[in-house]
N, C-alpha and C. Protein backbone atom coordinates (compact mmCIF):
# COMPACT_ATOMS: atom_id res chain seq x y z
N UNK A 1 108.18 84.82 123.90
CA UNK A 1 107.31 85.93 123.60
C UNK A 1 106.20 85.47 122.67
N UNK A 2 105.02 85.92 123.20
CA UNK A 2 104.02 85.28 121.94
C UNK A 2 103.90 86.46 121.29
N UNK A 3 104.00 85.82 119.95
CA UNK A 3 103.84 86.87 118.77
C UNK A 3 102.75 86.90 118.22
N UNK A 4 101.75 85.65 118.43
CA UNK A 4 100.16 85.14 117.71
C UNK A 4 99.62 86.01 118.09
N UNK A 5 99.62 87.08 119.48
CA UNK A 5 98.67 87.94 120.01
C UNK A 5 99.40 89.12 119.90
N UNK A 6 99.08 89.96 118.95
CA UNK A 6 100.10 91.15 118.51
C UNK A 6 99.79 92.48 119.80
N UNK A 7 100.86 93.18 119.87
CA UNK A 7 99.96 94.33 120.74
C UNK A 7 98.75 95.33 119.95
N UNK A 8 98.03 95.44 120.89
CA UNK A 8 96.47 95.94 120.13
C UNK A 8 96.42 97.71 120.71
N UNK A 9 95.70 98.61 120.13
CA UNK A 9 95.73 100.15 120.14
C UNK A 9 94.10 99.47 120.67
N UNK A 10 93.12 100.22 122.23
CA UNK A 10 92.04 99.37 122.01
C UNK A 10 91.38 100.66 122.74
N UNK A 11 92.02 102.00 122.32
CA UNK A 11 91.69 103.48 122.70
C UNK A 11 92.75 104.26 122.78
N UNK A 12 92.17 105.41 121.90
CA UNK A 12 92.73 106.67 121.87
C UNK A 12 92.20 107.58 122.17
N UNK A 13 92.95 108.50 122.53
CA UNK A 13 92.00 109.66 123.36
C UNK A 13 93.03 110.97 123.15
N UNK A 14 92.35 112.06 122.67
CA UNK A 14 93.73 113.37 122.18
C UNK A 14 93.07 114.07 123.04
N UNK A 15 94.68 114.26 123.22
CA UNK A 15 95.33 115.28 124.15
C UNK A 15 95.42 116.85 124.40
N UNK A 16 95.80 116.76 122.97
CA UNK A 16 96.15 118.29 122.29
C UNK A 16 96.49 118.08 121.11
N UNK A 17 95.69 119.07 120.32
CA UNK A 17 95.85 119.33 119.15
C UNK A 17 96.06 120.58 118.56
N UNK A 18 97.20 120.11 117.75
CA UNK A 18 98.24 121.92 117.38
C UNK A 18 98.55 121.82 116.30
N UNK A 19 97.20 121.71 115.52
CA UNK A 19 97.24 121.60 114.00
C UNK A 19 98.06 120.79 113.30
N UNK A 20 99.16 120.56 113.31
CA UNK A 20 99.57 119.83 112.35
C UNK A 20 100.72 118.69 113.21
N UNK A 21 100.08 118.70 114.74
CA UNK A 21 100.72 117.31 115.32
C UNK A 21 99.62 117.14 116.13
N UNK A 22 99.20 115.96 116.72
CA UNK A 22 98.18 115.64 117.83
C UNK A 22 98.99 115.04 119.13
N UNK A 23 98.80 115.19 119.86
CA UNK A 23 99.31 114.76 121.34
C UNK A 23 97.92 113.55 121.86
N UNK A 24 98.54 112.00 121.58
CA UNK A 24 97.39 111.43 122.19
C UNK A 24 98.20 110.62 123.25
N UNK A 25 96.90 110.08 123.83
CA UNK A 25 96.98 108.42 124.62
C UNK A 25 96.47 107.67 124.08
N UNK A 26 97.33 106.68 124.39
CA UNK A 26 96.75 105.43 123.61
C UNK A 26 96.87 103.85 124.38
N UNK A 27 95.43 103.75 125.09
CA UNK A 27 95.64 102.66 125.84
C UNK A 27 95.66 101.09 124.74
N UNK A 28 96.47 100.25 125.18
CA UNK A 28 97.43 99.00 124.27
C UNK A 28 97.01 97.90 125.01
N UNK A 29 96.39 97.16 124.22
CA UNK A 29 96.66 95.38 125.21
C UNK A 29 97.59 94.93 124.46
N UNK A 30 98.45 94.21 125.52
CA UNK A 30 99.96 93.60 124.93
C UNK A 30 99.99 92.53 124.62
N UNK A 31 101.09 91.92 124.35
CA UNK A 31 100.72 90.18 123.80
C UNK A 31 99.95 89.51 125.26
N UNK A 32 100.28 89.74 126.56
CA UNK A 32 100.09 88.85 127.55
C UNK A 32 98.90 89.33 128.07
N UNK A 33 97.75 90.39 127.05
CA UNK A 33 96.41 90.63 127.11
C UNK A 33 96.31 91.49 128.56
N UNK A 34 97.74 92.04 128.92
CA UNK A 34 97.55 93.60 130.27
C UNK A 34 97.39 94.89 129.15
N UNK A 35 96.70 95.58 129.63
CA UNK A 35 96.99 96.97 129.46
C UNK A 35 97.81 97.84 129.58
N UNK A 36 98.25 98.77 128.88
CA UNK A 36 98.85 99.95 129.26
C UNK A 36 98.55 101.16 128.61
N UNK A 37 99.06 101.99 129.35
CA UNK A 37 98.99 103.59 128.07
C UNK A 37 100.14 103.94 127.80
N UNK A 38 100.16 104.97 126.46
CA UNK A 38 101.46 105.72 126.63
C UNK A 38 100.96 106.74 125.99
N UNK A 39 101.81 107.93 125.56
CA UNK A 39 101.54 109.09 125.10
C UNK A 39 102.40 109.50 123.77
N UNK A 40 101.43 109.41 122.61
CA UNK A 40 102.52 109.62 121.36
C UNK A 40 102.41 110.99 120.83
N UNK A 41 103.04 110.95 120.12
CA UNK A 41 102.95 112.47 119.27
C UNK A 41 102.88 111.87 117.93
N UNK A 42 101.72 111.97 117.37
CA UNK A 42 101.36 112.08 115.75
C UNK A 42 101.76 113.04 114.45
N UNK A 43 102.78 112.64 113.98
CA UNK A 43 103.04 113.36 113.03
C UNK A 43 102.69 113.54 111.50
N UNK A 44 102.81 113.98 110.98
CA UNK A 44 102.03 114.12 109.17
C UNK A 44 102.78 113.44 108.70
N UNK A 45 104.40 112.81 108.68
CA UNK A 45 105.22 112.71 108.14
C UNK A 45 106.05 113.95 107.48
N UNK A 46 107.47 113.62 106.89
CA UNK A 46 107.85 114.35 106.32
C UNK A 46 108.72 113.99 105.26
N UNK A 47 109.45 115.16 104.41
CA UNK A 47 110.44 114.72 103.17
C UNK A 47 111.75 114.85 103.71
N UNK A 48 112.92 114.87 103.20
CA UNK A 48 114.16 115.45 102.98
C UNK A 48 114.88 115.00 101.57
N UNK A 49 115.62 115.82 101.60
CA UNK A 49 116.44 115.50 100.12
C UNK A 49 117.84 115.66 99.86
N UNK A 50 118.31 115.42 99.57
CA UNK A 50 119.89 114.97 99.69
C UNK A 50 120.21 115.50 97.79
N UNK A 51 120.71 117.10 97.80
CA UNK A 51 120.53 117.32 96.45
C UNK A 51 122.27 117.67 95.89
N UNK A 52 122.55 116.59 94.65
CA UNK A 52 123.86 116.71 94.28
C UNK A 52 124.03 116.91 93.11
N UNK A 53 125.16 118.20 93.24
CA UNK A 53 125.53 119.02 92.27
C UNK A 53 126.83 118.23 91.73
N UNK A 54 127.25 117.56 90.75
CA UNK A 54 127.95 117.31 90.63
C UNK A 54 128.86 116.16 91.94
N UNK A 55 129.64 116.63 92.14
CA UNK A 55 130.33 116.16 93.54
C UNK A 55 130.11 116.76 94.90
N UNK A 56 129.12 117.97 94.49
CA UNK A 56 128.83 118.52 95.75
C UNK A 56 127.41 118.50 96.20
N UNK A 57 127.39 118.61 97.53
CA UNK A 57 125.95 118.38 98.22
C UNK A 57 125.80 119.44 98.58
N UNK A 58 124.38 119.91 97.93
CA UNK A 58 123.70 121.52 98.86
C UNK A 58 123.21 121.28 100.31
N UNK A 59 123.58 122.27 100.70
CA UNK A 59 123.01 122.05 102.68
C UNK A 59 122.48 123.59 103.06
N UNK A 60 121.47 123.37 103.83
CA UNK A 60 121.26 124.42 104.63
C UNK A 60 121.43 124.68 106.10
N UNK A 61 121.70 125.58 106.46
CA UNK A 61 122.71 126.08 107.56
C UNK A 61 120.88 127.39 108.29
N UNK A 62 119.96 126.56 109.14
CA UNK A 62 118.80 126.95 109.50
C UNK A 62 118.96 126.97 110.69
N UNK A 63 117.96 128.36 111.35
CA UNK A 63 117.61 128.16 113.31
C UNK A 63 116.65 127.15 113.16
N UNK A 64 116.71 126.37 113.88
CA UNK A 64 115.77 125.73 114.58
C UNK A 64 115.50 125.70 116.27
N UNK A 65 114.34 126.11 116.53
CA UNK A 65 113.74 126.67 117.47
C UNK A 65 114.02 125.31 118.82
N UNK A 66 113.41 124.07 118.49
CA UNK A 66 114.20 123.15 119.35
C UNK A 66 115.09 123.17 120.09
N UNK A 67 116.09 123.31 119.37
CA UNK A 67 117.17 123.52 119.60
C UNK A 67 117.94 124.58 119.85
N UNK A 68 117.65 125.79 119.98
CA UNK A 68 117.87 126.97 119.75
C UNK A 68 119.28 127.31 119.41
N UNK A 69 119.24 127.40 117.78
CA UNK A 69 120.40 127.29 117.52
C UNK A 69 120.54 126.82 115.98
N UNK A 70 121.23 127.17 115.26
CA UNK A 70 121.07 126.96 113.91
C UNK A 70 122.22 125.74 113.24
N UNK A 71 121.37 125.03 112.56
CA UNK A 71 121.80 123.29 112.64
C UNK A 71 121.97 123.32 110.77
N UNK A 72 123.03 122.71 110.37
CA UNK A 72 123.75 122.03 109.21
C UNK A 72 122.46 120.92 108.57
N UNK A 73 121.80 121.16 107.45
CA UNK A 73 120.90 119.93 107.40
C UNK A 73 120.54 120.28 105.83
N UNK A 74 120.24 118.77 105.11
CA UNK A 74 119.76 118.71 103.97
C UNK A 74 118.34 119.53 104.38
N UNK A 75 117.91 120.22 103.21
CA UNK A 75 116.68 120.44 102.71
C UNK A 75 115.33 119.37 103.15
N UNK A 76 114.40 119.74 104.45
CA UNK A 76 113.65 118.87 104.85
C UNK A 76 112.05 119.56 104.76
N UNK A 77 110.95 119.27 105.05
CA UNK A 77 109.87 119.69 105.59
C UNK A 77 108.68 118.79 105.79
N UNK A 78 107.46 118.88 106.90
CA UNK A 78 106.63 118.37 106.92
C UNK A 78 106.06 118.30 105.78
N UNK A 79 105.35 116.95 105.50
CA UNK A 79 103.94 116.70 104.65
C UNK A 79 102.54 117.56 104.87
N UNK A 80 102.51 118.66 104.59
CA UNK A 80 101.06 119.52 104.76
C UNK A 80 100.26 120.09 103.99
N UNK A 81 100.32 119.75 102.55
CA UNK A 81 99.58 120.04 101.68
C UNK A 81 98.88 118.85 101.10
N UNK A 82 97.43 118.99 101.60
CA UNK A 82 96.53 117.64 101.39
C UNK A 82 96.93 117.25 99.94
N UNK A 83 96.97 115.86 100.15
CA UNK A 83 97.07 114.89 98.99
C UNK A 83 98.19 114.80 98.15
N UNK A 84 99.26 115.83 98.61
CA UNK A 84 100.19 116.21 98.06
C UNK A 84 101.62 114.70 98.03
N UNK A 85 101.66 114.34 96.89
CA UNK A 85 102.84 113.04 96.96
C UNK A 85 104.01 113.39 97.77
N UNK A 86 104.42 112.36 97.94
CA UNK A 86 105.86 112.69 98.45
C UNK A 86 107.19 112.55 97.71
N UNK A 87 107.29 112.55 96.64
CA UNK A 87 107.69 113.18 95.31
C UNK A 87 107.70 114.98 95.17
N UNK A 88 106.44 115.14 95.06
CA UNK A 88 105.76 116.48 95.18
C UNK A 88 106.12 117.42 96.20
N UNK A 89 106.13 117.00 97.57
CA UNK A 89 106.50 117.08 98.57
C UNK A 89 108.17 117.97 98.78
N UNK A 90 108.87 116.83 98.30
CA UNK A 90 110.07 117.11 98.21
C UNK A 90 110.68 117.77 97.15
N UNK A 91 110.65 118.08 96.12
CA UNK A 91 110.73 119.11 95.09
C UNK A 91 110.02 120.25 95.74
N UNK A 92 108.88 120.49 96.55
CA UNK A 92 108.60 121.36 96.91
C UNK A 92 109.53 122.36 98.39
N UNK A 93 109.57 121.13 99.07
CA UNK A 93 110.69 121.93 100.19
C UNK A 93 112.16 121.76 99.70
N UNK A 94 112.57 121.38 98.23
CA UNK A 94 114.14 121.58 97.71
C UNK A 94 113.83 122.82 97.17
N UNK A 95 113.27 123.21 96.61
CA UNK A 95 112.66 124.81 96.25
C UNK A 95 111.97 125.90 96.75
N UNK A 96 111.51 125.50 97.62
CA UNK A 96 111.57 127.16 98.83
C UNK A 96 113.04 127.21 100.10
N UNK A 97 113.58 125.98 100.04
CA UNK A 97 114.83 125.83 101.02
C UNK A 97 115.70 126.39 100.26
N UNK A 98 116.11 125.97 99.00
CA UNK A 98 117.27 126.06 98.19
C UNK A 98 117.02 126.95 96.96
N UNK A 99 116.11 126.61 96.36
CA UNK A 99 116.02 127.58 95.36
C UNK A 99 116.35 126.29 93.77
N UNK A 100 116.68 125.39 94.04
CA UNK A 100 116.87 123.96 93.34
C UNK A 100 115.41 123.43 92.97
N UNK A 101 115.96 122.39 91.68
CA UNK A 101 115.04 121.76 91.57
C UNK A 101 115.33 120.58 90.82
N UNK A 102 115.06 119.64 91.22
CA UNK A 102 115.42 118.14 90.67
C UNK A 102 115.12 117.26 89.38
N UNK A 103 115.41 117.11 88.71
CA UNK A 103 115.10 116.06 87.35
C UNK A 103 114.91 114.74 87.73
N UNK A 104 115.44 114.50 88.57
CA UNK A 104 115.41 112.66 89.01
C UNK A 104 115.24 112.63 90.74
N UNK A 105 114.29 112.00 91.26
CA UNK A 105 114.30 111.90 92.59
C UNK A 105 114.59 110.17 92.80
N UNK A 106 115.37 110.00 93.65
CA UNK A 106 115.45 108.46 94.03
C UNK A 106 115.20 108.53 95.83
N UNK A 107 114.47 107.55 95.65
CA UNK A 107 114.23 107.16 97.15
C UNK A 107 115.18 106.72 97.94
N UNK A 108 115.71 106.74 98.81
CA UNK A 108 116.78 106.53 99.76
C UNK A 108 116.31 105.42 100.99
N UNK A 109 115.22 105.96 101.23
CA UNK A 109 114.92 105.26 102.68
C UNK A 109 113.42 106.57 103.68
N UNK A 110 113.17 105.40 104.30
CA UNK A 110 112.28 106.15 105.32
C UNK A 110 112.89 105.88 106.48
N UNK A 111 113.06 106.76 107.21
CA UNK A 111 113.57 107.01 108.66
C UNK A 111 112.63 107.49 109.57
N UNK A 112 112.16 106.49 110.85
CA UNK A 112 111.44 106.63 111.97
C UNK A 112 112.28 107.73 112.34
N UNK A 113 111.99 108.59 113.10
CA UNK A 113 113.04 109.77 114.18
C UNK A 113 113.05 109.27 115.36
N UNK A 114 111.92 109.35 116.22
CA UNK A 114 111.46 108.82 117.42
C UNK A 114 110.56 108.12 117.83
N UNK A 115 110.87 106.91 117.54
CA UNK A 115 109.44 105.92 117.60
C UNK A 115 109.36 105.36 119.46
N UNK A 116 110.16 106.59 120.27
CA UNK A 116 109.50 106.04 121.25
C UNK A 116 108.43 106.99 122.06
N UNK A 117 108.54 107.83 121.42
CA UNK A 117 107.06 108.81 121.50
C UNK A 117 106.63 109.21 120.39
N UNK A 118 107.03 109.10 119.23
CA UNK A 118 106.30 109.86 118.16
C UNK A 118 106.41 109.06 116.88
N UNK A 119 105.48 109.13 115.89
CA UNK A 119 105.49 108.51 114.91
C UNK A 119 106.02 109.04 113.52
N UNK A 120 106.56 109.91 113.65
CA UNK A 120 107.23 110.82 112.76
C UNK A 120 107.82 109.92 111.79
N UNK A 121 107.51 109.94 110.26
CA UNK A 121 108.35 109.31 109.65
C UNK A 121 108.64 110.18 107.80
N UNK A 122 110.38 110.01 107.98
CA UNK A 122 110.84 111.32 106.82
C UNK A 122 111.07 110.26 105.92
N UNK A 123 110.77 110.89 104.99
CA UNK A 123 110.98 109.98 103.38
C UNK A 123 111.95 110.89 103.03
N UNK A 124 113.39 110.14 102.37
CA UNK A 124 114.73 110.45 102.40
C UNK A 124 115.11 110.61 100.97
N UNK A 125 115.15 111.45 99.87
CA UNK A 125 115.19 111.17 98.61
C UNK A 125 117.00 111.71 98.51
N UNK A 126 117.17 111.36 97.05
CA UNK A 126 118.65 111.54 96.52
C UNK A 126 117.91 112.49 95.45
N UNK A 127 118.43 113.67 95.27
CA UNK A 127 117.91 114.36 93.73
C UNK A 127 119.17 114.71 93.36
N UNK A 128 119.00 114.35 91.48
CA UNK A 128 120.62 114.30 90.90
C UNK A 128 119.98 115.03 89.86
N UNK A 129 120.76 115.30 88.68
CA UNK A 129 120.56 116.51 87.70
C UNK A 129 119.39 117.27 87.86
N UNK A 130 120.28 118.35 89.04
CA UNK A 130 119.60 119.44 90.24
C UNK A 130 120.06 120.56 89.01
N UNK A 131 118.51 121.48 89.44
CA UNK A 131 119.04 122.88 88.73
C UNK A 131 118.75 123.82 89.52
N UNK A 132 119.85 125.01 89.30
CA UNK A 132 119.40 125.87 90.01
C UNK A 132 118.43 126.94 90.08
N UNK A 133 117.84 127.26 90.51
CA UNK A 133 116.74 128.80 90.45
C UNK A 133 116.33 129.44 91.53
N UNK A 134 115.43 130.16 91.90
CA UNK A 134 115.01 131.21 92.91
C UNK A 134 114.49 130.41 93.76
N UNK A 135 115.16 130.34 95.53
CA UNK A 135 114.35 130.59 96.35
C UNK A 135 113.06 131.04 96.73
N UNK A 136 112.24 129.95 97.53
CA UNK A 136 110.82 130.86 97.60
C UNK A 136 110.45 130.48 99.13
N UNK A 137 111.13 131.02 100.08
CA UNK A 137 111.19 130.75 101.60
C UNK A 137 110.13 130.41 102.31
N UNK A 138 109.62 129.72 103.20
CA UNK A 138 108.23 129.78 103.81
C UNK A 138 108.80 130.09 105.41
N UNK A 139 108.34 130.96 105.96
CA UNK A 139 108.45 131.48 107.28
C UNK A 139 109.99 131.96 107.38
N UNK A 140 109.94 132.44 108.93
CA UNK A 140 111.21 133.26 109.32
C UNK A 140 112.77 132.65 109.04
N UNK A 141 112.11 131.03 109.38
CA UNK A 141 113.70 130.34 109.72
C UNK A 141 114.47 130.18 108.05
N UNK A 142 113.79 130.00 107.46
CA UNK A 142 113.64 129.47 105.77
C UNK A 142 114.89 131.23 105.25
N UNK A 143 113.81 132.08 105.26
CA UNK A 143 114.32 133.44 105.42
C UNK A 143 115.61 133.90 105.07
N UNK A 144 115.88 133.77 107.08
CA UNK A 144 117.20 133.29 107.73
C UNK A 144 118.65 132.65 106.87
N UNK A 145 117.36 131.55 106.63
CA UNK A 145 118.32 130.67 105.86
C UNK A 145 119.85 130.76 105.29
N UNK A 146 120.53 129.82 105.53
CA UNK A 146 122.40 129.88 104.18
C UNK A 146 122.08 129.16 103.59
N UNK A 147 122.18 128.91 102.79
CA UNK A 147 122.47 127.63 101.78
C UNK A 147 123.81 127.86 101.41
N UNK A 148 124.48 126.35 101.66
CA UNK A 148 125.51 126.14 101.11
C UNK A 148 125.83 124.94 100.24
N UNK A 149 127.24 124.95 99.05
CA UNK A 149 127.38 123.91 98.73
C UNK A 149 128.48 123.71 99.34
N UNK A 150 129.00 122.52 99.11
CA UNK A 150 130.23 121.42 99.67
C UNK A 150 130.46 119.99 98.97
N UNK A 151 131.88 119.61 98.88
CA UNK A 151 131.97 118.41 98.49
C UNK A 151 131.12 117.38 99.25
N UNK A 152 130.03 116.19 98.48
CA UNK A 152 130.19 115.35 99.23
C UNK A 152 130.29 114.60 100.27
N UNK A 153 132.05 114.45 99.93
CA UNK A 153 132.54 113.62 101.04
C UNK A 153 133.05 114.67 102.20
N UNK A 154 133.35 116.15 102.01
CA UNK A 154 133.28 116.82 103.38
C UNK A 154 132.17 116.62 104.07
N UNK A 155 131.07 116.81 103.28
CA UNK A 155 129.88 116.63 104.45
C UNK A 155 130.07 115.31 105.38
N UNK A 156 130.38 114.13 104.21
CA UNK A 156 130.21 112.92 105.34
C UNK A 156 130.87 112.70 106.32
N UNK A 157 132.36 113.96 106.06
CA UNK A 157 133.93 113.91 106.84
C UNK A 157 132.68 114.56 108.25
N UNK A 158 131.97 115.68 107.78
CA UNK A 158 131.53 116.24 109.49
C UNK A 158 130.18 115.66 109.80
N UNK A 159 130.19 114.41 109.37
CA UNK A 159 128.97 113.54 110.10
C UNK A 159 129.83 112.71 111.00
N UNK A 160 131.06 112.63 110.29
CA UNK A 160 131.60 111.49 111.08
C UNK A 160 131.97 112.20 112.36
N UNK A 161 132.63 113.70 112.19
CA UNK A 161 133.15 114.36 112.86
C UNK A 161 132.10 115.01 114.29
N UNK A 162 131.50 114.76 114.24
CA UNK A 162 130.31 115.09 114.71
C UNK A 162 129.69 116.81 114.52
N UNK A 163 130.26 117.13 113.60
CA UNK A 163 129.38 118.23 113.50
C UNK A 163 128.25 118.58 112.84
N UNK A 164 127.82 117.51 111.64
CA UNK A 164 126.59 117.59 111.30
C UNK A 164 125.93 116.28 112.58
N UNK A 165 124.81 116.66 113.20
CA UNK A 165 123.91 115.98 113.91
C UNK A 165 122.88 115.23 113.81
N UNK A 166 122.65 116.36 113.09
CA UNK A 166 120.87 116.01 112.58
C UNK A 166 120.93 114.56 111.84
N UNK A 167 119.96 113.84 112.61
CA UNK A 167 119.50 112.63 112.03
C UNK A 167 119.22 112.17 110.69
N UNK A 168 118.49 112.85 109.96
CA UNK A 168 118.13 112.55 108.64
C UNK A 168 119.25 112.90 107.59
N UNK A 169 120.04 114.27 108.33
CA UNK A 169 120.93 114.79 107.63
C UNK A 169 121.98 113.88 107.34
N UNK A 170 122.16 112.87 108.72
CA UNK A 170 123.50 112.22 108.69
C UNK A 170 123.29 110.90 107.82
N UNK A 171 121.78 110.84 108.09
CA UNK A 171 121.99 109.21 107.16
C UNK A 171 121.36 109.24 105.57
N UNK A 172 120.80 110.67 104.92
CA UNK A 172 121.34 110.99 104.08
C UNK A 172 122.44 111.16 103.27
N UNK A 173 123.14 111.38 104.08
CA UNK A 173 124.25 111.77 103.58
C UNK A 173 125.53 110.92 103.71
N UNK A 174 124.97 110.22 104.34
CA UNK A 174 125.92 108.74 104.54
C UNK A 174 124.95 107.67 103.57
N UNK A 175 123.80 107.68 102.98
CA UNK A 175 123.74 106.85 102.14
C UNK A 175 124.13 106.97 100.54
N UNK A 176 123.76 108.69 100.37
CA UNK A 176 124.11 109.47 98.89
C UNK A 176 125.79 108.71 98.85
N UNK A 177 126.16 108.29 99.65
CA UNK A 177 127.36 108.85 99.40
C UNK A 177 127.57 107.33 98.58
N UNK A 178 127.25 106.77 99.48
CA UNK A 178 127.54 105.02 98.96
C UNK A 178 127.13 104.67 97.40
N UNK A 179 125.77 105.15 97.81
CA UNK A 179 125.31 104.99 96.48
C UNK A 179 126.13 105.76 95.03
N UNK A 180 126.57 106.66 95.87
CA UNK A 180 127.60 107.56 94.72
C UNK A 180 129.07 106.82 94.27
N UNK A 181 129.30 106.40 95.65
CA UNK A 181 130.50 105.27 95.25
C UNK A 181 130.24 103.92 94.70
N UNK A 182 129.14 103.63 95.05
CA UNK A 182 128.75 102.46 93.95
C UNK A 182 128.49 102.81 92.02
N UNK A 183 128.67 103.62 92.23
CA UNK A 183 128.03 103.89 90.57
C UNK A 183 129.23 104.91 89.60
C-alpha cells in the first residue's frame, strides 16, 4: 500500500443542509491516484459525560426518535453554541439533562460513532464531585426525560448484559469504571 500518496478530498459538493448537519459528496483521489465519491454526513461534534455520585452513575432513560424508543444513556449533546468549549459544552448538557453540575471534568476519550458515513465525533468526559440542582430541559425528549441513579458497576453489569447499547454510553461507562478501579 503506498502511504507517500495519502487519499486526497479534491471536491465537495452539499447535498443537503439541515442546519446543524450537512449531507455532502466528496469526490477522493486515493493512494493509486483513481477517483471516487462517497457521501458523508458532517457533524458539529458532540459531548457526553459520565457523572459520579459517589459509587453511583447518573443516567438518563430518553426517547430518541432514531430509534423510536427510549434508550439508557449518560448525559450527551451536540456542540451548537458558537465557540462554546467542550468543557463548557458538557457542564452544559449535564445540566439541562440532569440537573447536575460538575467540579472536576476529566477527559476520557473521543469516540468516532460512524466513520463510515459520518464524521461525528463525542468528547467523553468523567465528572466527579457532581452537585446536584435544577434541571433546565431543552426540547420535548429532555422533558420526557428520567434521570436515574445506579451503582456503577450495575451499569457496567447491563453494558455487558446488553441492555445499555448506546455507544458512547457503553464505553463511558466501561472506562469510568476502570479508571475508578484504578484509583
Amino acid at each position: 500500500m503506498n502511504r507517500e500518496h495519502p487519499f486526497r478530498i479534491t471536491d465537495r459538493a452539499l447535498l443537503l443542509d439541515l442546519g446543524f448537519l450537512n449531507v455532502t459528496e466528496r469526490s477522493i483521489e486515493s493512494t493509486d491516484g483513481a477517483t471516487f465519491k462517497r457521501v458523508v454526513i458532517e457533524h458539529p461534534g458532540a459531548v457526553a459525560v459520565v457523572p459520579i455520585v459517589g459509587d453511583d452513575v447518573v443516567l438518563v432513560r430518553q426517547y430518541r426518535a432514531a430509534i423510536r424508543d427510549h434508550i439508557l444513556e449518560i448525559p450527551a449533546g451536540k456542540l451548537d453554541a458558537p465557540g462554546e468549549g467542550l468543557e463548557d459544552a458538557a457542564q452544559r448538557e449535564l445540566k439541562e439533562e440532569t440537573g447536575f453540575s460538575a467540579d472536576r471534568l476529566l477527559r476520557l476519550t473521543d469516540l468516532l460513532t460512524a466513520v463510515g458515513f459520518c464524521d461525528e465525533r463525542i468528547t467523553i468526559f468523567l465528572a466527579e464531585d457532581v452537585v446536584a440542582g435544577d434541571r433546565s430541559p431543552m426540547g420535548p425528549e429532555e422533558h420526557d426525560a428520567e434521570v436515574l441513579q445506579m451503582p456503577l458497576q450495575q451499569a457496567v453489569e447491563l453494558v455487558a448484559s446488553g441492555e445499555i447499547t448506546d455507544a458512547k454510553t457503553a464505553v463511558g461507562l466501561l472506562l469510568a469504571s476502570r479508571i475508578r478501579a484504578a484509583s
